[in-house]
C-alpha atoms as a PDB file:
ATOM      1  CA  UNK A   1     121.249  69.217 120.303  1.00  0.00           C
ATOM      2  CA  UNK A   2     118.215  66.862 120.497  1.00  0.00           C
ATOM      3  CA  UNK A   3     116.405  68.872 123.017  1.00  0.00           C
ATOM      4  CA  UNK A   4     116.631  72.103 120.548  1.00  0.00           C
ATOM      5  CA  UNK A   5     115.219  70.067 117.558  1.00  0.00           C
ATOM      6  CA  UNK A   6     112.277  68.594 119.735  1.00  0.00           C
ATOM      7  CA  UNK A   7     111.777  72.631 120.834  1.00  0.00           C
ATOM      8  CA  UNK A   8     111.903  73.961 117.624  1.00  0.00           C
ATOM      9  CA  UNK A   9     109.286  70.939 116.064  1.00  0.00           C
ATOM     10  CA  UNK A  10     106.933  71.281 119.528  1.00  0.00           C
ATOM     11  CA  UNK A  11     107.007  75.079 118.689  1.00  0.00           C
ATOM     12  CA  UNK A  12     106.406  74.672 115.046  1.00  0.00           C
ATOM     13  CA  UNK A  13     103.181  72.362 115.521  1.00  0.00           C
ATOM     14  CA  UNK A  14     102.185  74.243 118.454  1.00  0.00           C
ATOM     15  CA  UNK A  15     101.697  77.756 116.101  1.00  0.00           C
ATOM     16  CA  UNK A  16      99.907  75.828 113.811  1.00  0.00           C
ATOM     17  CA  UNK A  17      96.963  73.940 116.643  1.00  0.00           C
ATOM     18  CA  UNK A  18      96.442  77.567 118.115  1.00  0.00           C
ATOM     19  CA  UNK A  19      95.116  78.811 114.879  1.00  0.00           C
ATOM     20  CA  UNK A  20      91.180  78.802 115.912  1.00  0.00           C
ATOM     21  CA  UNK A  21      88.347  78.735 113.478  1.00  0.00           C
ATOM     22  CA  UNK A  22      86.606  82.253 111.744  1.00  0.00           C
ATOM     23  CA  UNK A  23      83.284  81.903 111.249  1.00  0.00           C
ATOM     24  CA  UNK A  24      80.904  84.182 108.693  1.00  0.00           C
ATOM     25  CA  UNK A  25      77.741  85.430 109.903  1.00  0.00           C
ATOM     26  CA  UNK A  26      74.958  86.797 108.205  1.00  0.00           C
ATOM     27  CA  UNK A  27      72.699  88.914 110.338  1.00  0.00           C
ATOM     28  CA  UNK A  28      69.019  89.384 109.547  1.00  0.00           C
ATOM     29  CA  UNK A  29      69.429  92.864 107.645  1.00  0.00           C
ATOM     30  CA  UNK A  30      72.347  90.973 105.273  1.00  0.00           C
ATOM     31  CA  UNK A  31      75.676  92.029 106.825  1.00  0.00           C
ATOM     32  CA  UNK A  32      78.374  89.967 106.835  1.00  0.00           C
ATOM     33  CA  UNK A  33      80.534  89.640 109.686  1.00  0.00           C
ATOM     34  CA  UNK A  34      83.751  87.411 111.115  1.00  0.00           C
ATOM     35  CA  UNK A  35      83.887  85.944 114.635  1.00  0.00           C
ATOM     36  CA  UNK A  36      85.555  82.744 116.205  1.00  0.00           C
ATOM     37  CA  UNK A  37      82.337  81.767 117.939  1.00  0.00           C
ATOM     38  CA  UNK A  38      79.595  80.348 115.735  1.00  0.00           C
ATOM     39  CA  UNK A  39      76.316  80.605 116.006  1.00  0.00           C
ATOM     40  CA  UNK A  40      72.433  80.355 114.205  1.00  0.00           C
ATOM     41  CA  UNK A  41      73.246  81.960 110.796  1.00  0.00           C
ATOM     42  CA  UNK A  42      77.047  81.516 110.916  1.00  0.00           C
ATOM     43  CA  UNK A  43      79.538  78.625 108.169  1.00  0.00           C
ATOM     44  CA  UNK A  44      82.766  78.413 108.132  1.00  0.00           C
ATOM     45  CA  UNK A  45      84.464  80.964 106.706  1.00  0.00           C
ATOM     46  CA  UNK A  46      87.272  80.879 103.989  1.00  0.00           C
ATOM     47  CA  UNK A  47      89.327  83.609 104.106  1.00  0.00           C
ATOM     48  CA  UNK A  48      92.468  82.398 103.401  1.00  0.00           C
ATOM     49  CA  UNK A  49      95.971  82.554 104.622  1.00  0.00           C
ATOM     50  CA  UNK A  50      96.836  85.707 106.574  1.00  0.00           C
ATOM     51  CA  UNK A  51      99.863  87.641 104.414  1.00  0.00           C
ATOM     52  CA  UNK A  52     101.212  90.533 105.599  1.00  0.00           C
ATOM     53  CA  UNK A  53     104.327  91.915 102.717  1.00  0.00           C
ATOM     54  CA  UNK A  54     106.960  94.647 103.812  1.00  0.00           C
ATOM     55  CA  UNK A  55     106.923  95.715 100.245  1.00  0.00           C
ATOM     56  CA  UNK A  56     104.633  95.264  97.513  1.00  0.00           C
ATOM     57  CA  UNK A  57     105.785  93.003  95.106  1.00  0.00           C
ATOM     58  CA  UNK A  58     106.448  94.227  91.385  1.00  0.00           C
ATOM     59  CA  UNK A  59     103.881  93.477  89.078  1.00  0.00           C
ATOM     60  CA  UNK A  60     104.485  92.544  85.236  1.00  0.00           C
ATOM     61  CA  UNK A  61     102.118  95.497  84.247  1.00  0.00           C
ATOM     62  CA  UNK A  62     104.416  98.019  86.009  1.00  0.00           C
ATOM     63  CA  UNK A  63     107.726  96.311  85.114  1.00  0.00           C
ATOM     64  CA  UNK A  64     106.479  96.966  81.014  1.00  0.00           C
ATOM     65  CA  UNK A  65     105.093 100.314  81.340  1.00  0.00           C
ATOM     66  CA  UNK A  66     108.416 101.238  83.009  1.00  0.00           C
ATOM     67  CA  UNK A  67     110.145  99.762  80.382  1.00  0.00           C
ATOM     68  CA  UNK A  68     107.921 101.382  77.427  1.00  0.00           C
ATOM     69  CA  UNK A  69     108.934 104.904  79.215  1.00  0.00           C
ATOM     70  CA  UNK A  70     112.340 104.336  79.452  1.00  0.00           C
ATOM     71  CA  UNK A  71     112.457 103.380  75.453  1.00  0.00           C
ATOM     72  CA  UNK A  72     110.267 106.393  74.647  1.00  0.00           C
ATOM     73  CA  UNK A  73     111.528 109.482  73.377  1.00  0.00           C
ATOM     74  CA  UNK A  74     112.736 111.854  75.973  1.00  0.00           C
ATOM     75  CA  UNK A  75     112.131 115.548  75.615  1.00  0.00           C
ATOM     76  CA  UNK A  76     115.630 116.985  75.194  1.00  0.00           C
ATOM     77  CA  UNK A  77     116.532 120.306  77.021  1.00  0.00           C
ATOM     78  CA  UNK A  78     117.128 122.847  74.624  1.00  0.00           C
ATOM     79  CA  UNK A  79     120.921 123.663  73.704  1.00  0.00           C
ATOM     80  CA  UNK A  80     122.331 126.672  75.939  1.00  0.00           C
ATOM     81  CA  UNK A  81     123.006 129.633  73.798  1.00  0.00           C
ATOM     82  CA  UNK A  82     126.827 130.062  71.977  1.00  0.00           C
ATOM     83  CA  UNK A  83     127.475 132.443  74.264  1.00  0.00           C
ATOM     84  CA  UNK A  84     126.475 130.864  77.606  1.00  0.00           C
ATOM     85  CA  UNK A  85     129.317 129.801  79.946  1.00  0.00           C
ATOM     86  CA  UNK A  86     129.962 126.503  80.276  1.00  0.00           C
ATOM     87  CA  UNK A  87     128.153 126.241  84.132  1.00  0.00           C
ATOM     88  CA  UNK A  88     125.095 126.582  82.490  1.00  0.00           C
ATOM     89  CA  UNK A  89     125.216 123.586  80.494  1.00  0.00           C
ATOM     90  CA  UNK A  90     125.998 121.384  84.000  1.00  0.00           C
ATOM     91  CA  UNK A  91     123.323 123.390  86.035  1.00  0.00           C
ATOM     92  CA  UNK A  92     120.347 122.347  82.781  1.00  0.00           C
ATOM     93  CA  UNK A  93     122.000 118.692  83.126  1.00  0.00           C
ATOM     94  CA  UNK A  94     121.473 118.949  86.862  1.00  0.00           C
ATOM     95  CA  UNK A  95     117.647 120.613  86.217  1.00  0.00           C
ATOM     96  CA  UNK A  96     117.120 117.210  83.546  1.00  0.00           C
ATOM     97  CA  UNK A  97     118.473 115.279  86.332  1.00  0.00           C
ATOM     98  CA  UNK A  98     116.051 116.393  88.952  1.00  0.00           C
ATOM     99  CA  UNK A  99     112.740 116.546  86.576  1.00  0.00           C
ATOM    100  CA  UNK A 100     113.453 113.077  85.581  1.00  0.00           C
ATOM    101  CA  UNK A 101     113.742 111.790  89.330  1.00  0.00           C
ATOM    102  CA  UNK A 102     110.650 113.831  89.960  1.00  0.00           C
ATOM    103  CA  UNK A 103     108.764 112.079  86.679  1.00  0.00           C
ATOM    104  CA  UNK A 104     109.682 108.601  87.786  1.00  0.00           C
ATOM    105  CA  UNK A 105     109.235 109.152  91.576  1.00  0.00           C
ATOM    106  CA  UNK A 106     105.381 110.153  91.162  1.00  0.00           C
ATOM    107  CA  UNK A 107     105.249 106.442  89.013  1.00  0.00           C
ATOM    108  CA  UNK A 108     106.496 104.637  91.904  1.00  0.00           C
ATOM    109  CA  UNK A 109     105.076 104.198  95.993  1.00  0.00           C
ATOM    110  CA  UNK A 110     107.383 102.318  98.000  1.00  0.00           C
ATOM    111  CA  UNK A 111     106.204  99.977 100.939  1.00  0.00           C
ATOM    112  CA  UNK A 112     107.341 102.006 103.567  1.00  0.00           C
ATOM    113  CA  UNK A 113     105.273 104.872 102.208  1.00  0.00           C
ATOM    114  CA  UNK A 114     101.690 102.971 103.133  1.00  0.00           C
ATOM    115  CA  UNK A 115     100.982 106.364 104.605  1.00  0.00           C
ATOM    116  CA  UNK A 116      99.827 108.799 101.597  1.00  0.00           C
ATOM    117  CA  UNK A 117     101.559 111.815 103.659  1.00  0.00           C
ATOM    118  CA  UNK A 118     105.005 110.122 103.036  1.00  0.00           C
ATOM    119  CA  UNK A 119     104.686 109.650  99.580  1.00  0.00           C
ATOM    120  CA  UNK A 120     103.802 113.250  99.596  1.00  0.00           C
ATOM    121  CA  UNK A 121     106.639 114.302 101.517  1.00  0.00           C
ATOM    122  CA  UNK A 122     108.769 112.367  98.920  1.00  0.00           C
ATOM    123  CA  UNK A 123     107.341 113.883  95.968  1.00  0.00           C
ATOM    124  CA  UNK A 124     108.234 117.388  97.661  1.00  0.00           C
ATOM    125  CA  UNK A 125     111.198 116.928  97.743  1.00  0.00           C
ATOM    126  CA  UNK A 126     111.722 115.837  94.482  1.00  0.00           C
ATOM    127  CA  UNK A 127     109.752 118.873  93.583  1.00  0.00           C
ATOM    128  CA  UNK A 128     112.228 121.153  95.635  1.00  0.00           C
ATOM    129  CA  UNK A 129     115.199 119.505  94.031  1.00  0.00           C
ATOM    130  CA  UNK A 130     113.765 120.590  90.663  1.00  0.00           C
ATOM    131  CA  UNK A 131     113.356 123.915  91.653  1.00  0.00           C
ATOM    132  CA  UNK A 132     116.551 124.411  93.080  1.00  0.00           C
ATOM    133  CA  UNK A 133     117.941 123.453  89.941  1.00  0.00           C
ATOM    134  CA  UNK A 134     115.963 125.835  87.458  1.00  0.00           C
ATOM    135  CA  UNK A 135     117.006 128.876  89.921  1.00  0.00           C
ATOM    136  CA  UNK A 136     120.921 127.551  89.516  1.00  0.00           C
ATOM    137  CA  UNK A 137     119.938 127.598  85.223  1.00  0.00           C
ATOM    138  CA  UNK A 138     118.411 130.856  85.537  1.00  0.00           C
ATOM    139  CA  UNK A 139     121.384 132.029  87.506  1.00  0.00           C
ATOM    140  CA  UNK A 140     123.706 130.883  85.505  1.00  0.00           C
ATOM    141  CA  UNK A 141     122.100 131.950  82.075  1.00  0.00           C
ATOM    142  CA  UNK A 142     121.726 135.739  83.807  1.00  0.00           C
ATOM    143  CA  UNK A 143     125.467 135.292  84.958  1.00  0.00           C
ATOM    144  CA  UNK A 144     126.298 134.475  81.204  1.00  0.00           C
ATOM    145  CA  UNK A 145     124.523 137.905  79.995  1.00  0.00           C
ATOM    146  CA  UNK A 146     125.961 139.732  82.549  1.00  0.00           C
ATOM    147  CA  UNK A 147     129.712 138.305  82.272  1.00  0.00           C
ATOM    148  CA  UNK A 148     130.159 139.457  78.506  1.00  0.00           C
ATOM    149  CA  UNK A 149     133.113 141.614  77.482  1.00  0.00           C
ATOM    150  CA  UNK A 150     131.696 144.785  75.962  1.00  0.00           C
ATOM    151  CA  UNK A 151     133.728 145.647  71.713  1.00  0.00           C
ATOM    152  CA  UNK A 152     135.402 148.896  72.740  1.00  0.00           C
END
């Protein structure tokens, strides 16, 4: 038990004694650059502690903004017709569904999606989804047309 304490401190102060020092350097036409050696025209640099995040953190501004959309008025899908069957009412809830998904998945970029292809790929998706969903309303509504019961 003792010898894994005195490990784990030796291997804690160790990680911190390796960190070397970054110096800036100013060459003669005014660019700045970072290097661990110093030299004629070089001072300590400051550049802080090293983070690296797996995900970005939520920030007040986009916590409000989402909250202001989510208490504004939503556009409402229009009511199906009297005589539309009742599969058309799910299939515009579905299309609703998928637009809103779409509407708040451009607002958001996950960590994971650092690459601006993924986000992309995302986003086309979501796109699909809508337009899956307006082909199962337009089937449906032609469906409904179709499906009437002719007065004899």
């Amino acid at each position: 038990m003792n010898k894994l304490i005195l490990s784990t401190l030796l291997l804690a102060f160790s990680a911190a004694t390796t960190a070397s020092p970054v110096f800036e350097c100013i060459d003669k036409s005014g660019r700045k650059t970072y290097t661990q050696t110093g030299g004629k025209n070089c001072k300590p640099g400051n550049i802080g502690r090293p983070s690296v995040y797996t995900s970005a953190a939520p920030s007040a501004h986009s916590a409000s903004a989402s909250a202001a959309a989510r208490n504004a008025p939503s556009e409402q899908m229009p009511s199906p017709p009297s005589g539309a069957m009742p599969g058309s009412s799910s299939a515009q809830n579905e299309l609703a569904q998928a637009q809103k998904n779409l509407e708040e998945g451009k607002q958001v970029r996950y960590g994971n999606e650092r690459n601006y292809a993924r986000y992309q790929e995302r986003i086309k998706g979501l796109e699909n989804q809508v337009k899956a969903a307006q082909e199962r309303v337009n089937a449906a509504n032609s469906m409904g047309g179709e499906g009437e019961m002719m007065p004899e």
